[in-house]
C-alpha atoms as a PDB file:
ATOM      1  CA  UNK A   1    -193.800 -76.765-113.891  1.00  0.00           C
ATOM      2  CA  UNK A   2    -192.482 -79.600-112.579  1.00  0.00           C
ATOM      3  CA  UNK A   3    -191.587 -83.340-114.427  1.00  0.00           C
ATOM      4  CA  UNK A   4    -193.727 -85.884-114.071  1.00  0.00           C
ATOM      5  CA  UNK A   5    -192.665 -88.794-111.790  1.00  0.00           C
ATOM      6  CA  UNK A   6    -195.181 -91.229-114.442  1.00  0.00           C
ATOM      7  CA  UNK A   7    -194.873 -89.978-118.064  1.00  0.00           C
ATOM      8  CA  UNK A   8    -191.896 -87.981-117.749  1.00  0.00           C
ATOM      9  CA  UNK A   9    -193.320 -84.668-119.248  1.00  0.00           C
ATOM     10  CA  UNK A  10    -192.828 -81.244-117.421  1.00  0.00           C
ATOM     11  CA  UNK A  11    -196.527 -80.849-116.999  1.00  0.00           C
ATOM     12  CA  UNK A  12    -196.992 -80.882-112.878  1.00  0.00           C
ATOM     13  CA  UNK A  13    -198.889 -77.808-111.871  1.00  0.00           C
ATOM     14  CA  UNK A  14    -199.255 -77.251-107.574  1.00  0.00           C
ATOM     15  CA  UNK A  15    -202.670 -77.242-106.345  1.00  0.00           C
ATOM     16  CA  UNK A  16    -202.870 -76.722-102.728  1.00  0.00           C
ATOM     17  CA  UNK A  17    -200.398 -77.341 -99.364  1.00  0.00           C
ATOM     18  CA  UNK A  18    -201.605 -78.616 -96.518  1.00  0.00           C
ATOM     19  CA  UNK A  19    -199.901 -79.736 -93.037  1.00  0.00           C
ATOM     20  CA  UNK A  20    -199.227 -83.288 -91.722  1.00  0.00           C
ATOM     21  CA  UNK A  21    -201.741 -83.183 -89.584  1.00  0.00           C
ATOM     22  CA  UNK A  22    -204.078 -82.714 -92.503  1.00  0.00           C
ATOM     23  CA  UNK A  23    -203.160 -86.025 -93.377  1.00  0.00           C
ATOM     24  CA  UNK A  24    -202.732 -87.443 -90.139  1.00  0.00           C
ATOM     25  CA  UNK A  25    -199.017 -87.461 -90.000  1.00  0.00           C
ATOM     26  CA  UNK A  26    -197.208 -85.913 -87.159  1.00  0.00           C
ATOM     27  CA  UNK A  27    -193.683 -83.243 -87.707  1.00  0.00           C
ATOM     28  CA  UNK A  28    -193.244 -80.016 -89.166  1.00  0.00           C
ATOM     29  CA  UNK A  29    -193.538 -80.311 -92.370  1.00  0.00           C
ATOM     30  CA  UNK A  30    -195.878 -79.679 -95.568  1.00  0.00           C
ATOM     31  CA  UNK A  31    -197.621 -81.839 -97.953  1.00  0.00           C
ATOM     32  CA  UNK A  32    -197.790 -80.202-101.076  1.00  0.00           C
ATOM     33  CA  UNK A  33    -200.619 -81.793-103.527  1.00  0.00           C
ATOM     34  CA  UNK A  34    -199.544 -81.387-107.421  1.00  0.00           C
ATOM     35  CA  UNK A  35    -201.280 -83.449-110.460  1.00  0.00           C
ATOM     36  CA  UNK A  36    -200.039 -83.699-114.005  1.00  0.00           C
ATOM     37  CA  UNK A  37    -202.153 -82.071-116.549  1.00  0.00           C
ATOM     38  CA  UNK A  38    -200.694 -85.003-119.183  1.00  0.00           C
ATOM     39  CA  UNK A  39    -201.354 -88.350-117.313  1.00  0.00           C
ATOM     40  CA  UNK A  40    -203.999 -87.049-114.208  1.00  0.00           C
ATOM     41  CA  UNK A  41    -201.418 -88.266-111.925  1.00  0.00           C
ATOM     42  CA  UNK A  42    -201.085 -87.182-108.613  1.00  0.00           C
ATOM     43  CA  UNK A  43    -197.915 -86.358-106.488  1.00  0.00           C
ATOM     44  CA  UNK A  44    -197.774 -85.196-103.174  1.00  0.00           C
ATOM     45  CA  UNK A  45    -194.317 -83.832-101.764  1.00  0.00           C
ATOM     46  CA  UNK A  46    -193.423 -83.639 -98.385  1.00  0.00           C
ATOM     47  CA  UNK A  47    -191.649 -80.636 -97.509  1.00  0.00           C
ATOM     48  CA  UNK A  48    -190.054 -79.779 -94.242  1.00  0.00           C
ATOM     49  CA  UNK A  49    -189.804 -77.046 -92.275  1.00  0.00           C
ATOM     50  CA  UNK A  50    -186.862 -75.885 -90.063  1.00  0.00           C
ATOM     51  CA  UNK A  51    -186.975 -73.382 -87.546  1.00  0.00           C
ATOM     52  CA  UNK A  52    -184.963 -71.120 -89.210  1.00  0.00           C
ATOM     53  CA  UNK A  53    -187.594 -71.298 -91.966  1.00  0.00           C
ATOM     54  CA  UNK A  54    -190.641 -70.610 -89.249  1.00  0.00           C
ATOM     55  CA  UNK A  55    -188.215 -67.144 -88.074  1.00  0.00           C
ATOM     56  CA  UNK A  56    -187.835 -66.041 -91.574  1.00  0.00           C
ATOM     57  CA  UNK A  57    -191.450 -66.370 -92.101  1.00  0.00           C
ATOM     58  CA  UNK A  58    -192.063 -64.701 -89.201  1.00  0.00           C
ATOM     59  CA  UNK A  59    -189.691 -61.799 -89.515  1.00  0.00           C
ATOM     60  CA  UNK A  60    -190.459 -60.903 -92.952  1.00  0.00           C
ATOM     61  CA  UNK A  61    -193.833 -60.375 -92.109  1.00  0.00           C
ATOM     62  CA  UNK A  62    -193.367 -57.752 -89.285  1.00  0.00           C
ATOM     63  CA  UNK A  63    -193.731 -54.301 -90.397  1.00  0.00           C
ATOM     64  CA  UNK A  64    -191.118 -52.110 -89.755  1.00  0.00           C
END
């Protein structure tokens, strides 16, 4: 779990990533959508993605 941002408690559980576009934003990157089970606040972080992150992604799904 992650700390709160509001209250300050370690009480942030993830609930679902989308991409930029979802949200009308333009890049390679991830908006990850979190709330705090103590407060009901909600946090998005932006996360970004590299290329070397899209080939690992890539290459650890081939089967060998």
């Amino acid at each position: 779990m992650y700390e709160c941002f509001h209250c300050g408690q370690r009480s942030v559980v993830w609930q679902a990533d989308f991409d930029f576009e979802d949200y009308g934003m333009e890049g390679e990157r991830i908006v990850q959508v979190c709330k705090c089970t103590n407060c009901g606040a909600d946090i998005l972080y932006l996360i970004s993605i590299t290329e070397e992150d899209i080939e690992e992604v890539i290459n650890n799904g081939k089967q060998t």
